[in-house]
Every structure is written in C-alpha cells, then in structure tokens.
N, C-alpha and C. Protein backbone atom coordinates (compact mmCIF):
# COMPACT_ATOMS: atom_id res chain seq x y z
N UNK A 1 77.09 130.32 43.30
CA UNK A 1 78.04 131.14 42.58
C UNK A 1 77.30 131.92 41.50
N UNK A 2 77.60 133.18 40.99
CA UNK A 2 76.42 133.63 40.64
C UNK A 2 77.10 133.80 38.83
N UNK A 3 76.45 133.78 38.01
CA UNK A 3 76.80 133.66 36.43
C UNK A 3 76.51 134.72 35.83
N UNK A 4 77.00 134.52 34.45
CA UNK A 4 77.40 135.99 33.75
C UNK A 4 75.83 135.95 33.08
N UNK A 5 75.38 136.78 32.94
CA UNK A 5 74.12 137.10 32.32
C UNK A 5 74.30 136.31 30.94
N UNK A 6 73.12 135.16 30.53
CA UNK A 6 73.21 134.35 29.16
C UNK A 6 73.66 133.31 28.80
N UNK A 7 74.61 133.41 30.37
CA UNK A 7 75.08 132.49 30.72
C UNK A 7 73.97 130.99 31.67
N UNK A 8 74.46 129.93 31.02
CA UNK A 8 73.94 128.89 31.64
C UNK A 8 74.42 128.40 33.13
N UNK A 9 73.50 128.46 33.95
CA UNK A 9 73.61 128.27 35.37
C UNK A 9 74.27 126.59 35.80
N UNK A 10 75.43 126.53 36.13
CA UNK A 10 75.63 125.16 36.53
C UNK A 10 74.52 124.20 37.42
N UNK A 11 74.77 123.30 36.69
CA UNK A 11 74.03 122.02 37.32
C UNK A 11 74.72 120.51 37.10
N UNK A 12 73.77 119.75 37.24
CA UNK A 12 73.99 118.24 36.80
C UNK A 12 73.91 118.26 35.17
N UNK A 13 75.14 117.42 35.03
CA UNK A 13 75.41 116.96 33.29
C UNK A 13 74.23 115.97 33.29
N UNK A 14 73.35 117.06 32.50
CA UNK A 14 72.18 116.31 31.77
C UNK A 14 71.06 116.01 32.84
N UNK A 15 71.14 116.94 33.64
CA UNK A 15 70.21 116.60 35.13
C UNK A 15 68.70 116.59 34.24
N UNK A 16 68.34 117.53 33.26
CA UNK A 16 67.11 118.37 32.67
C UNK A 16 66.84 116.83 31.86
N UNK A 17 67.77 115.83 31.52
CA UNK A 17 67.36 114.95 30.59
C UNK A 17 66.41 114.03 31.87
N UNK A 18 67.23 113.38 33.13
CA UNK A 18 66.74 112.27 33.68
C UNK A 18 65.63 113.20 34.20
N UNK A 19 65.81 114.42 34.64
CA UNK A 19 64.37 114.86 35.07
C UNK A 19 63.27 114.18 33.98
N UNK A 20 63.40 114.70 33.01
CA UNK A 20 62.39 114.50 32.11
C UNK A 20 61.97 112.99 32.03
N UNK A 21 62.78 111.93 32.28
CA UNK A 21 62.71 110.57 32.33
C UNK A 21 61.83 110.15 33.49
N UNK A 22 62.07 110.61 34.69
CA UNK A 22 61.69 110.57 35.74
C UNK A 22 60.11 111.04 36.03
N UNK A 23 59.97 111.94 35.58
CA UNK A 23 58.42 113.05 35.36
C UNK A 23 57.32 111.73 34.79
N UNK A 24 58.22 111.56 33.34
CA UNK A 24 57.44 111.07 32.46
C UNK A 24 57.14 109.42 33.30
N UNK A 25 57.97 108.89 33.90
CA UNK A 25 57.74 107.53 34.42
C UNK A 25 56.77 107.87 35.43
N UNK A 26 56.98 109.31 36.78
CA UNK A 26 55.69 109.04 37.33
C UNK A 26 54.90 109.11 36.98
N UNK A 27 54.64 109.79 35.83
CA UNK A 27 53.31 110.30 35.03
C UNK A 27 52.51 109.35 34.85
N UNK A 28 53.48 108.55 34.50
CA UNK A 28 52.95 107.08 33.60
C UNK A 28 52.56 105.99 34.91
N UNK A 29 53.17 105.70 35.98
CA UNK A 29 52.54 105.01 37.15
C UNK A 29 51.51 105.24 37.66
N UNK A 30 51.65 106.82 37.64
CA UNK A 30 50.14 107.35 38.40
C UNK A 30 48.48 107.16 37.75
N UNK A 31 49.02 107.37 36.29
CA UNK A 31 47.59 106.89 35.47
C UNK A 31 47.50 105.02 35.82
N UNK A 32 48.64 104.54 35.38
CA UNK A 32 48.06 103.13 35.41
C UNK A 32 47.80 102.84 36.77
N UNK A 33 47.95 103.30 37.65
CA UNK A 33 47.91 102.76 38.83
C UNK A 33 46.58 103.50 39.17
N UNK A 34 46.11 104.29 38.27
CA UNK A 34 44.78 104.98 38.54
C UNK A 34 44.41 106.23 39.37
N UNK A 35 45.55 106.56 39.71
CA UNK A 35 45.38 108.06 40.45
C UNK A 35 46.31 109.14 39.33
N UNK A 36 45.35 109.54 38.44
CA UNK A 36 45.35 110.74 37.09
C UNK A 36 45.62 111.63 37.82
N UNK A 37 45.11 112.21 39.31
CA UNK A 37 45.07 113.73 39.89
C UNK A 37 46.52 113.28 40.72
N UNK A 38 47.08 112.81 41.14
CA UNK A 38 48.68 113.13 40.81
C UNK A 38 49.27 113.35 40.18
N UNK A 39 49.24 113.51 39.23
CA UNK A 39 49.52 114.54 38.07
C UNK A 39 49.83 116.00 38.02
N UNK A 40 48.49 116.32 38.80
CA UNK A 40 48.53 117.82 38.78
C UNK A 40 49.29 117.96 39.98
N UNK A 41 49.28 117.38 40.97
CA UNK A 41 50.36 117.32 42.79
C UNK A 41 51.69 117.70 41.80
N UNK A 42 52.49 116.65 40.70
CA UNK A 42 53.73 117.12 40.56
C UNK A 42 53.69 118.11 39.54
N UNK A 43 52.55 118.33 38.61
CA UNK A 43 52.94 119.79 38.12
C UNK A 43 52.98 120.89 39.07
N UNK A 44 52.56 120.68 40.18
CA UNK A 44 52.25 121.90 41.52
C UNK A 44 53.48 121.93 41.63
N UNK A 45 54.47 120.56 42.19
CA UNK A 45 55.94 120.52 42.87
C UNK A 45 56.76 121.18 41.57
N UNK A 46 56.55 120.81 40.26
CA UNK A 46 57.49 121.27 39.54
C UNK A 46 57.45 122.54 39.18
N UNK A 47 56.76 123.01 39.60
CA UNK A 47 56.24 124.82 39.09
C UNK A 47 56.89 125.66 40.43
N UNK A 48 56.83 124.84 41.63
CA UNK A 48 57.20 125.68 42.78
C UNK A 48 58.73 125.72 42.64
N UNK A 49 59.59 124.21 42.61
CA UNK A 49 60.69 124.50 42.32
C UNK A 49 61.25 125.17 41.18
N UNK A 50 60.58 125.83 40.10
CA UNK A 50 61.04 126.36 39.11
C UNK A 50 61.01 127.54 39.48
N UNK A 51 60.01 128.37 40.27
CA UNK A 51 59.26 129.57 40.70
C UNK A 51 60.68 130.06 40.99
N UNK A 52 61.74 129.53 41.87
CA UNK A 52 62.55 130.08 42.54
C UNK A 52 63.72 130.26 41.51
N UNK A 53 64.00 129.44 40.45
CA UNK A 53 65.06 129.43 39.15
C UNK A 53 64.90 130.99 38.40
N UNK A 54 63.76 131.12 38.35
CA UNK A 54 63.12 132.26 37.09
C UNK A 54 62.61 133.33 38.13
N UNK A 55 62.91 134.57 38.33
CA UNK A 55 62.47 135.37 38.98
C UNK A 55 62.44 136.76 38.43
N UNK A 56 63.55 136.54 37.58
CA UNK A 56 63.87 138.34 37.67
C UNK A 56 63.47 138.44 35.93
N UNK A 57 62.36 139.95 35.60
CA UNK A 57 61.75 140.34 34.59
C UNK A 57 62.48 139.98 33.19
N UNK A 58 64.20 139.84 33.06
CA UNK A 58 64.28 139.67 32.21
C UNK A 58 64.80 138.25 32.10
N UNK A 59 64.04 137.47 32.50
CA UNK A 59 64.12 136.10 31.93
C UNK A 59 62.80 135.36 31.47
N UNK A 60 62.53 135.83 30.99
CA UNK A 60 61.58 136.06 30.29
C UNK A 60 61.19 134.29 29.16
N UNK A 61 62.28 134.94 28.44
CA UNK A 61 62.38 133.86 27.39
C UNK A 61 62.76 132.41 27.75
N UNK A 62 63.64 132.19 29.19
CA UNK A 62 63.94 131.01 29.72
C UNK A 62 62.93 130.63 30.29
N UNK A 63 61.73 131.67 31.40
CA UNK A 63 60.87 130.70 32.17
C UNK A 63 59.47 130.11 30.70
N UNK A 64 59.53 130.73 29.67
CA UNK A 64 58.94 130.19 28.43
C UNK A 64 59.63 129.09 27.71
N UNK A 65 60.18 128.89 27.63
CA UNK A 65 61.06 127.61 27.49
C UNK A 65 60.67 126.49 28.63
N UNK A 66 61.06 126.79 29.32
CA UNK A 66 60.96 125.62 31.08
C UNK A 66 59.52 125.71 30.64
N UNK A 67 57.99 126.51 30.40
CA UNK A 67 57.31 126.40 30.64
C UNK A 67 56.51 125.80 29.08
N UNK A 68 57.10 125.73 28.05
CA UNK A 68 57.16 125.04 27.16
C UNK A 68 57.00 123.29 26.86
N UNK A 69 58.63 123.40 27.65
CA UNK A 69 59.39 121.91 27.96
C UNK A 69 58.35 121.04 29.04
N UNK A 70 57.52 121.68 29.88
CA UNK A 70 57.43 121.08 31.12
C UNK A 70 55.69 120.40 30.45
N UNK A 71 55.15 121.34 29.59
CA UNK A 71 54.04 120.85 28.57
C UNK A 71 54.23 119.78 28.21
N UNK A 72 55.16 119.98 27.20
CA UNK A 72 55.75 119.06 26.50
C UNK A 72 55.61 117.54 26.96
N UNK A 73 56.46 117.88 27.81
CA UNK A 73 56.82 116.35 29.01
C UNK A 73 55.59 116.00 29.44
N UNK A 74 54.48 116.67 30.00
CA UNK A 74 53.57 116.02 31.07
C UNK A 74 52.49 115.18 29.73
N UNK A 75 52.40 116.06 28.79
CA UNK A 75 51.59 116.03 27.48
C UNK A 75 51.96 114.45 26.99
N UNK A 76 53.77 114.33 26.74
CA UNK A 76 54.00 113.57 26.12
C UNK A 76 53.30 112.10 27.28
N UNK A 77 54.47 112.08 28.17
CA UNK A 77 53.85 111.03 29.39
C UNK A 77 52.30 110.70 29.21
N UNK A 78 51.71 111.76 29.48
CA UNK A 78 50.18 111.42 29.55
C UNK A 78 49.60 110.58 28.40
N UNK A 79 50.21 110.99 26.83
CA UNK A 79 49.65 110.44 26.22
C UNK A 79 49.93 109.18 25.73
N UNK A 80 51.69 108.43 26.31
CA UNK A 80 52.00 107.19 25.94
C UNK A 80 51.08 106.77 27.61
N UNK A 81 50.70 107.31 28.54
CA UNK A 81 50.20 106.31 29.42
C UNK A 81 48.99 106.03 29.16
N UNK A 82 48.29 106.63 28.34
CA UNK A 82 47.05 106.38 28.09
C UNK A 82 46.82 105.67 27.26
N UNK A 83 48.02 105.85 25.68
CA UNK A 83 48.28 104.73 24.90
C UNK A 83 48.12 103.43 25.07
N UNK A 84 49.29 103.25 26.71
CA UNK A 84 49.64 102.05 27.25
C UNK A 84 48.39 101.17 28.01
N UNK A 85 47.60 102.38 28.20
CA UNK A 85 46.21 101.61 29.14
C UNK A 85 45.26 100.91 27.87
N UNK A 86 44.97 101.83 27.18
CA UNK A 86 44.39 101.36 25.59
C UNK A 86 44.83 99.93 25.36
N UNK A 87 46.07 99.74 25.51
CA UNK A 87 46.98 98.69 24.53
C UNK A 87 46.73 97.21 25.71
N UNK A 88 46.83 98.07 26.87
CA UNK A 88 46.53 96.58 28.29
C UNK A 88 44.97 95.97 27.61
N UNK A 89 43.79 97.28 27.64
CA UNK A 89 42.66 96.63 27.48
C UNK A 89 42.61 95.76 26.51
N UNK A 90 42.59 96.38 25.66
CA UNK A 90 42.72 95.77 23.98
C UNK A 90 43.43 94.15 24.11
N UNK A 91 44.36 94.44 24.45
CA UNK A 91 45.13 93.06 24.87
C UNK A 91 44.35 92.11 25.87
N UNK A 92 43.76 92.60 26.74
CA UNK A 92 42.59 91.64 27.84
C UNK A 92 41.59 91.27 27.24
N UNK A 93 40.80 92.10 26.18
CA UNK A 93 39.80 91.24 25.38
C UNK A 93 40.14 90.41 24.55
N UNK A 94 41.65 90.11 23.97
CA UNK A 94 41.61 89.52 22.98
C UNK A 94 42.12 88.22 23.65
N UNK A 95 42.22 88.43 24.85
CA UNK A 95 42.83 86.95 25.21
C UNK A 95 42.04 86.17 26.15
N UNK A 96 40.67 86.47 25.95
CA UNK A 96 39.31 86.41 26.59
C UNK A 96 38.82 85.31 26.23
C-alpha cells in the first residue's frame, strides 16, 4: 500500500526493536563461537534487504539514519561480545 510522503511505512509494532535484539544476539554467538567473519555475511544480508526500503534520491535522510542505526547495533554487539570473551578469560585464570 503505498504512503503519504514523511509518512512512516507500516510494519511490525516495534519490528526495528527485536531486529536490533536479534542482530545483536547473532553478533554476539558468532564471535564467541569464533567465527568474527559472520559478521560481515549479516551486514551483507542487512544492507541488501535495506537496498530495496531506500531507493528513491529523496530519502536521503532515512537511508542515513538506517545507516547510522545499523553502526550503532553491529558496533554495540561487537563490543559487549568482546567484553564478554574478556570477562570468560579473565574468569578461567582466576579459577585456575
């Protein structure tokens, strides 16, 4: 169905939140589980499905946003999983 220009495109109530939940949990499996370059596989998937959201010249300011947010997220994930690997080791020597 097509929307009024400025207008927000229907979706799932709060779909953009569990996405972000979801991202950030694989994010976080894939480091501990030791494959880091899956990572970049779902920034590939999440950039393609966005490719098709954002198309036309004047949206400008939304695919900067999405492309903001999507930093944000992989940035944040990455850095509590790396936190979390820190915190495993740390924890294995001390109980050595």
């Amino acid at each position: 169905m097509p929307h009024r220009l400025g207008a927000e495109p229907s979706g799932l109530t709060n779909g953009g939140l569990y996405i972000g939940y979801l991202e950030r949990a694989l994010i976080m499996l894939l480091v501990l589980m030791g494959e880091p370059t899956g990572v970049g596989f779902l920034i590939a998937a999440k950039s393609i499905l966005r490719f098709g959201e954002v198309k036309e010249i004047g949206q400008r300011k939304m695919s900067e946003y999405i492309i903001i947010g999507t930093f944000f997220s992989f940035g944040w994930g990455l850095f509590i999983a790396l936190l979390t690997q820190v915190m495993i080791e740390a924890l294995s020597m001390a109980l050595r």
